[in-house]
C-alpha atoms as a PDB file:
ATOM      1  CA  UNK A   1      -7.769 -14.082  41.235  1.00  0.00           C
ATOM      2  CA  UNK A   2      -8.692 -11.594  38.539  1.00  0.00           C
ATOM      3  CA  UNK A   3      -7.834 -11.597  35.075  1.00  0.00           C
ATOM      4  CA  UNK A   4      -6.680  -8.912  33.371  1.00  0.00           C
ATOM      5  CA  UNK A   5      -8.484  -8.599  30.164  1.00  0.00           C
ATOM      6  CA  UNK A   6      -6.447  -7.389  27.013  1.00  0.00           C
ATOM      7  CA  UNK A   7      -7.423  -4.954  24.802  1.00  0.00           C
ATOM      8  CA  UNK A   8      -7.931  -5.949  21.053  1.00  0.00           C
ATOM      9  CA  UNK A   9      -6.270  -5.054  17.933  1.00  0.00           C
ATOM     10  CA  UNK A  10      -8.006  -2.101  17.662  1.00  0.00           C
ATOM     11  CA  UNK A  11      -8.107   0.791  20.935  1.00  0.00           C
ATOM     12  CA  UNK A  12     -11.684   1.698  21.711  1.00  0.00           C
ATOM     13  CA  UNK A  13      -9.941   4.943  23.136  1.00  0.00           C
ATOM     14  CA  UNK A  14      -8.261   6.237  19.862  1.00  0.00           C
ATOM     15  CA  UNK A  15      -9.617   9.777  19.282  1.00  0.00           C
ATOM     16  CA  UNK A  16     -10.882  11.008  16.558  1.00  0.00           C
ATOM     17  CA  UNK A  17      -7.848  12.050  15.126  1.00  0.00           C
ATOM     18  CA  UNK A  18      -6.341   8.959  15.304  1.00  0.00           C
ATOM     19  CA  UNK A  19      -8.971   6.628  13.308  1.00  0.00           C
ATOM     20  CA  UNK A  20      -8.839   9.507  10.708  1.00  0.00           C
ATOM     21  CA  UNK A  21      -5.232   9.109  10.155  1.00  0.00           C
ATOM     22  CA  UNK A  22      -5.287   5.282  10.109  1.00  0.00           C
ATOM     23  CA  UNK A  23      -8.449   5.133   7.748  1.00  0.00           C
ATOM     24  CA  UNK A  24      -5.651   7.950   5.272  1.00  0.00           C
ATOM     25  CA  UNK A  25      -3.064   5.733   5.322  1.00  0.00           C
ATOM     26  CA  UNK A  26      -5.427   2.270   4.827  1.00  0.00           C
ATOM     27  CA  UNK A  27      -7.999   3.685   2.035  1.00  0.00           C
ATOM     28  CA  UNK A  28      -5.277   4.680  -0.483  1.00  0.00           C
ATOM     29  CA  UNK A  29      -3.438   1.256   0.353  1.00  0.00           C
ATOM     30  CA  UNK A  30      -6.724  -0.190  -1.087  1.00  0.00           C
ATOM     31  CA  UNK A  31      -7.129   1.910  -3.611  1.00  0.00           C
ATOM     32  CA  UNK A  32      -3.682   1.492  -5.421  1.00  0.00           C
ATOM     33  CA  UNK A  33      -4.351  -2.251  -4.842  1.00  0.00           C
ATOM     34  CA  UNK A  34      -7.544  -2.075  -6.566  1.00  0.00           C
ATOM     35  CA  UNK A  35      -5.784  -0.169  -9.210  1.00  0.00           C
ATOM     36  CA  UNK A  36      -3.633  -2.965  -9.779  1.00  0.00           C
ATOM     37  CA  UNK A  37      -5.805  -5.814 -10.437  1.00  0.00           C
ATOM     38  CA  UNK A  38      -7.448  -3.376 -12.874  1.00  0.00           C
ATOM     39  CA  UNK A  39      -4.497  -2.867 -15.087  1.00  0.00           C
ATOM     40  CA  UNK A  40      -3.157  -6.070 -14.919  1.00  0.00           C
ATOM     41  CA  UNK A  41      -5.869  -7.425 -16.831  1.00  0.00           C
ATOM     42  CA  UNK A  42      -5.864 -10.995 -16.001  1.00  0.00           C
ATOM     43  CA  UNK A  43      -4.255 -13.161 -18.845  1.00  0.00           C
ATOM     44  CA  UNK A  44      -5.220 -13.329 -22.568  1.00  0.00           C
ATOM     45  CA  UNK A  45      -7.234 -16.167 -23.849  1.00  0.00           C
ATOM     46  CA  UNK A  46      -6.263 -19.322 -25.439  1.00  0.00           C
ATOM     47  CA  UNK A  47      -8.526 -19.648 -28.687  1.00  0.00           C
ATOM     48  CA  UNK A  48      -8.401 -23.886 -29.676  1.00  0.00           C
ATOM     49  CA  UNK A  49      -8.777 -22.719 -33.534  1.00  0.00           C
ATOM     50  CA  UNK A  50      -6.192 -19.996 -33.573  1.00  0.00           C
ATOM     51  CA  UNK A  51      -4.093 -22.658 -32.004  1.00  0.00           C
ATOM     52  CA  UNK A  52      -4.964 -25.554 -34.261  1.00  0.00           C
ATOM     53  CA  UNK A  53      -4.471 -23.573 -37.212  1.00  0.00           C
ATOM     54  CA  UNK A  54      -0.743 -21.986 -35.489  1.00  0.00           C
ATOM     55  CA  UNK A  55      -0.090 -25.982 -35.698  1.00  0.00           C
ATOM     56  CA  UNK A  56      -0.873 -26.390 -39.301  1.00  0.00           C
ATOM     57  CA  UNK A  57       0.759 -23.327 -40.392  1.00  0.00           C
ATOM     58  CA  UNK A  58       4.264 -24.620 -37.716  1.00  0.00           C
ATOM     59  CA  UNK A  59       3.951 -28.356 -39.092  1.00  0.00           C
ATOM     60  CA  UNK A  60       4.068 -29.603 -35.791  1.00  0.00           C
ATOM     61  CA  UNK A  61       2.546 -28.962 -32.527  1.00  0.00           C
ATOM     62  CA  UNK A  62       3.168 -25.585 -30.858  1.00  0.00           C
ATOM     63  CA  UNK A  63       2.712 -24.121 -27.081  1.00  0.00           C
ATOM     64  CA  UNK A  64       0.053 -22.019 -26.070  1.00  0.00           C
ATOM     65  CA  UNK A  65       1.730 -18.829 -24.143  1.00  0.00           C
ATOM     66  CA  UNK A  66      -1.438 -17.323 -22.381  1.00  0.00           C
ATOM     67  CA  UNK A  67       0.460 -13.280 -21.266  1.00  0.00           C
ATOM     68  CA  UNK A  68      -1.037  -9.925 -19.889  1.00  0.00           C
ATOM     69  CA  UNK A  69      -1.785  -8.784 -23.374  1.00  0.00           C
ATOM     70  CA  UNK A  70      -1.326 -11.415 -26.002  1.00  0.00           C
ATOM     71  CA  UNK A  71      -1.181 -15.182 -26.042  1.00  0.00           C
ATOM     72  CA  UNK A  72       1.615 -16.772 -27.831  1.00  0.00           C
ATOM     73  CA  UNK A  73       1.011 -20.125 -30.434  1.00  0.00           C
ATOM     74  CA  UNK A  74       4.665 -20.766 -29.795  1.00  0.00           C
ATOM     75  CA  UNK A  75       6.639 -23.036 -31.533  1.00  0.00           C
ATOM     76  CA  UNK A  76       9.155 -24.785 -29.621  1.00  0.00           C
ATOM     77  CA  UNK A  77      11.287 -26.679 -32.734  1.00  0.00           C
ATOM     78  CA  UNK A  78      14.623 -24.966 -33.837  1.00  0.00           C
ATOM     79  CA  UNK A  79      14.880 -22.915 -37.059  1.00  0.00           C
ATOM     80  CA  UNK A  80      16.425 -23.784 -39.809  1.00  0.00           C
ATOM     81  CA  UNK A  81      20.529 -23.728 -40.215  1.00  0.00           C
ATOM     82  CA  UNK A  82      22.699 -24.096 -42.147  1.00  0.00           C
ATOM     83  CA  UNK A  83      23.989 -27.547 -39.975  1.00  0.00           C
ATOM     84  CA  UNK A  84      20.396 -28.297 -40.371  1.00  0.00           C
ATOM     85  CA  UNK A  85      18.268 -27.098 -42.919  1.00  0.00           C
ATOM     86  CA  UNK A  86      14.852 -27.767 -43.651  1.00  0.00           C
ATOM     87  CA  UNK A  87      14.724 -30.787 -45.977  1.00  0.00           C
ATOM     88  CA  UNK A  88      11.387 -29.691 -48.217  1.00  0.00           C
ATOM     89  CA  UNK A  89      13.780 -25.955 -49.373  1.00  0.00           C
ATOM     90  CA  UNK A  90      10.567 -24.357 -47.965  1.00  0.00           C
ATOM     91  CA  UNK A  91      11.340 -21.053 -46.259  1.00  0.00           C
ATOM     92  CA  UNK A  92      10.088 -20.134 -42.876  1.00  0.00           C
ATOM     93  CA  UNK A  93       8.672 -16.918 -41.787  1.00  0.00           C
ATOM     94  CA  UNK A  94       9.114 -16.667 -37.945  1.00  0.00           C
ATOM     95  CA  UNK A  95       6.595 -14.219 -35.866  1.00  0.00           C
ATOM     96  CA  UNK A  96       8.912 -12.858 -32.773  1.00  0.00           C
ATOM     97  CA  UNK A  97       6.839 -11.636 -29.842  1.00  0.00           C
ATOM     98  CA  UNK A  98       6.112 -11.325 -26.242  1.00  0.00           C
ATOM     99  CA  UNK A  99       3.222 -12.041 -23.762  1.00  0.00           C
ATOM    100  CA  UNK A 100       2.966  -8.433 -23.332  1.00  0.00           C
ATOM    101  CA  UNK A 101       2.879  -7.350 -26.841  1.00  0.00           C
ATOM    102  CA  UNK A 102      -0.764  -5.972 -27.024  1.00  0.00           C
ATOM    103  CA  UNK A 103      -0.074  -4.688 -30.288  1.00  0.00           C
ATOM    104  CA  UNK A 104       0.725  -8.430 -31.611  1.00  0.00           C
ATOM    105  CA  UNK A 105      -2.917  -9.697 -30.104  1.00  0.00           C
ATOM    106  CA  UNK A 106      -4.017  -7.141 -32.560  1.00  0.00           C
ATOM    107  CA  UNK A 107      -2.630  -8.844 -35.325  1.00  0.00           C
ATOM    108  CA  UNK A 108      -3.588 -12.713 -34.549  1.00  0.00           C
ATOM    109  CA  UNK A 109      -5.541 -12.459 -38.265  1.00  0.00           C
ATOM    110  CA  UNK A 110      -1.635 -13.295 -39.306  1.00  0.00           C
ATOM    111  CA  UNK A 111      -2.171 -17.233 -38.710  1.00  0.00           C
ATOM    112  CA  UNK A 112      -5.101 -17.220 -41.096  1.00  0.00           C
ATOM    113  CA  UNK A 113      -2.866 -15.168 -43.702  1.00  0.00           C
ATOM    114  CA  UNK A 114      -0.588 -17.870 -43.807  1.00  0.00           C
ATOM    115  CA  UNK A 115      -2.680 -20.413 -44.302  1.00  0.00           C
ATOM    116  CA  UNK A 116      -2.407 -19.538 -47.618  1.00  0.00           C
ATOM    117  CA  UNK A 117       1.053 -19.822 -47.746  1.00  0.00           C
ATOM    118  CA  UNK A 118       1.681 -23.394 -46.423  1.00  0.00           C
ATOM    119  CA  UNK A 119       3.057 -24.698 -49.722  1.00  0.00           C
ATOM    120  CA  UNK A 120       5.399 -21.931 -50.312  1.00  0.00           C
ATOM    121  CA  UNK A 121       6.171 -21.014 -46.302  1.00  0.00           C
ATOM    122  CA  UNK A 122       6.158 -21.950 -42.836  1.00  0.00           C
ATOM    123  CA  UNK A 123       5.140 -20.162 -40.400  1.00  0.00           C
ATOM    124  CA  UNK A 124       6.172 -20.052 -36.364  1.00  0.00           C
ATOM    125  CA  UNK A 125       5.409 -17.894 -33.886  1.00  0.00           C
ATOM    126  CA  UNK A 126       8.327 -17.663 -31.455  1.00  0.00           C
ATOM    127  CA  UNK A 127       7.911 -16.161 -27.587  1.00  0.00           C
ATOM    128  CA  UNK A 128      11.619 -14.013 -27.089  1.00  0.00           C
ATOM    129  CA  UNK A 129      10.892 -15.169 -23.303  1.00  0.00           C
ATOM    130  CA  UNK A 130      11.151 -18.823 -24.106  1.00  0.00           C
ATOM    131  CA  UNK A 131      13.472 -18.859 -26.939  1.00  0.00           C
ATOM    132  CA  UNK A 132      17.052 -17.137 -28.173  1.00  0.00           C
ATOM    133  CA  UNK A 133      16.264 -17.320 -31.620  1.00  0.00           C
ATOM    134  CA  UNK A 134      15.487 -13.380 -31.461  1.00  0.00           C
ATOM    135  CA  UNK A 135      19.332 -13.270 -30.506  1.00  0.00           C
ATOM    136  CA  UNK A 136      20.401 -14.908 -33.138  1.00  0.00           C
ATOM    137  CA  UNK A 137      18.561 -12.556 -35.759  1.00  0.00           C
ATOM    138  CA  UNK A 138      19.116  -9.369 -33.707  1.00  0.00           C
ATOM    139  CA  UNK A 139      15.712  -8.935 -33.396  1.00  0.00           C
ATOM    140  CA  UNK A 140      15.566  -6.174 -30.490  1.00  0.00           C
ATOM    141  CA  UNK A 141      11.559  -5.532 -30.431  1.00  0.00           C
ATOM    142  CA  UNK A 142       8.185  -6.967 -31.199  1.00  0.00           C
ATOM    143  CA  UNK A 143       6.423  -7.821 -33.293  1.00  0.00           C
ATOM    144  CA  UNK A 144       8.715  -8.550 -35.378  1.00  0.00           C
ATOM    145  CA  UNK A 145       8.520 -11.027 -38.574  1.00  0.00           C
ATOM    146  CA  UNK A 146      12.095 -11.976 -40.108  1.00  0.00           C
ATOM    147  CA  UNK A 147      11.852 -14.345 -43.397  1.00  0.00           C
ATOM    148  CA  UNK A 148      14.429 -17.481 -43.043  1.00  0.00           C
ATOM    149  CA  UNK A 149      15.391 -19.794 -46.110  1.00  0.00           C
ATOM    150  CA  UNK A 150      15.766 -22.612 -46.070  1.00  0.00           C
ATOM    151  CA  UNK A 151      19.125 -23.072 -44.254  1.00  0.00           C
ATOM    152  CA  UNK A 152      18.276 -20.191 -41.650  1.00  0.00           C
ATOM    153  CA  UNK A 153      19.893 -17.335 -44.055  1.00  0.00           C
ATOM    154  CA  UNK A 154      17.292 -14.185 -43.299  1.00  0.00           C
ATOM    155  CA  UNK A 155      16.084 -12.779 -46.269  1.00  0.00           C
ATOM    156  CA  UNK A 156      14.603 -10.140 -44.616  1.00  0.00           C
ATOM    157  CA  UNK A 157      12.176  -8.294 -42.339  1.00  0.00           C
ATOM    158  CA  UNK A 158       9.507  -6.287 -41.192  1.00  0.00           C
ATOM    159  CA  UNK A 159       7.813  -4.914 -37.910  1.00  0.00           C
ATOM    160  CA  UNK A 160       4.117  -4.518 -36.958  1.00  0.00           C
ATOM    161  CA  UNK A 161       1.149  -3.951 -39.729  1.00  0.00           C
ATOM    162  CA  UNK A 162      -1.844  -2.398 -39.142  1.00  0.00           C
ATOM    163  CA  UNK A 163      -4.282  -4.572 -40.530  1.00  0.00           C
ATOM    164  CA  UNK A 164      -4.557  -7.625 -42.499  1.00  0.00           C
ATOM    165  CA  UNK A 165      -3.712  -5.750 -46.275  1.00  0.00           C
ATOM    166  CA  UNK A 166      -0.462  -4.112 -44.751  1.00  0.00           C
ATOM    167  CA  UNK A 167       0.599  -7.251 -43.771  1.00  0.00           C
ATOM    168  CA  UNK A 168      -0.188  -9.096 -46.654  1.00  0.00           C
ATOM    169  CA  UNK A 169       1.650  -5.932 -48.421  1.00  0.00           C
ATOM    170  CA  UNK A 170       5.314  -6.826 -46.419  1.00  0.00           C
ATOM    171  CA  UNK A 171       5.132 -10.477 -46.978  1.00  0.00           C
ATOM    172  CA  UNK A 172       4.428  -9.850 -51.029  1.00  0.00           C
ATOM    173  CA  UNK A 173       7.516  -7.301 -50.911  1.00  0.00           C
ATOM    174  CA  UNK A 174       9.788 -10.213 -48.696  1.00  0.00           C
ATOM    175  CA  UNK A 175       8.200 -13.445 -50.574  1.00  0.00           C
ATOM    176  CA  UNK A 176       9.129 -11.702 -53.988  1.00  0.00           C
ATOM    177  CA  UNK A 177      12.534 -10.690 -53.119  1.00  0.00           C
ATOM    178  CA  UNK A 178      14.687 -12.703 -55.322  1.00  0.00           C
ATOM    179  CA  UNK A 179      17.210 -14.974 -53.246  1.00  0.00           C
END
């Protein structure tokens, strides 16, 4: 009895023609999915200081958000309201943005700018894909920084800056803003 032997995946009697057109329609396959692992960029890094100083500047301990483009120090406490304001009549200056915000990972300098604000301010960096809070303010894009009083009334707002002196420019114009 004789077995009949099958062929493999592959036909050693394919012409010419035929390898050609499966090696047109494989190589660009490959190529587009190289292309994608290129641009998608892996995910941003999580820098320990940035995110010890995020918890200083929050007051309590906040969620590192590793994204495409930017990784988010997010804080995962409610805001201030009028129900439930903040007890020390501090206001709080709340950083919206997303993990793929590349123009926010340009502006991480922002958590050592406030720093300097912890007595007066604090600060909290808010991810509009974990939280609602953007909802509540309206806030429709990022970045986006909206000043809070104490009982959650916003004072005002302001979108992305540049560098670390435009920034420090739009938080002088909101912090002196009389109430």
């Amino acid at each position: 009895m004789e077995i009949a032997s099958r062929p493999g995946w592959w036909n050693p009697r394919w012409g010419w023609k035929t390898w050609l057109m499966a090696a047109l329609m494989v190589f660009p396959t490959l190529g587009f999915a190289v292309w994608v692992l290129i641009e998608a960029g892996g995910e941003s890094p999580i820098d320990p200081a940035t995110q010890a100083l995020a918890e200083q500047n929050a007051g309590g301990a906040v969620i590192a958000i590793s994204g495409t483009e930017h990784t988010i120090y997010h804080y995962p406490g409610t805001l201030p309201s009028a129900a439930d304001p903040r007890a020390d009549g501090r206001g709080t200056l709340v950083w919206f943005t997303s993990p793929s915000c590349a123009r926010c990972d340009d502006m991480l300098f922002v958590h050592g700018v406030m720093a300097g604000y912890r007595e007066q301010l604090v600060f909290v960096e808010k991810s509009t894909d974990r939280d609602t809070a953007d909802e509540r303010y309206g806030v429709t894009g990022v970045p986006a920084f909206v000043l809070l009083d104490a009982e959650g009334k916003e004072l005002g707002r302001f979108g992305f800056a540049a560098d670390e002196s435009a920034f420090r420019l739009e938080l002088a114009k909101l912090v002196a803003q009389p109430e």
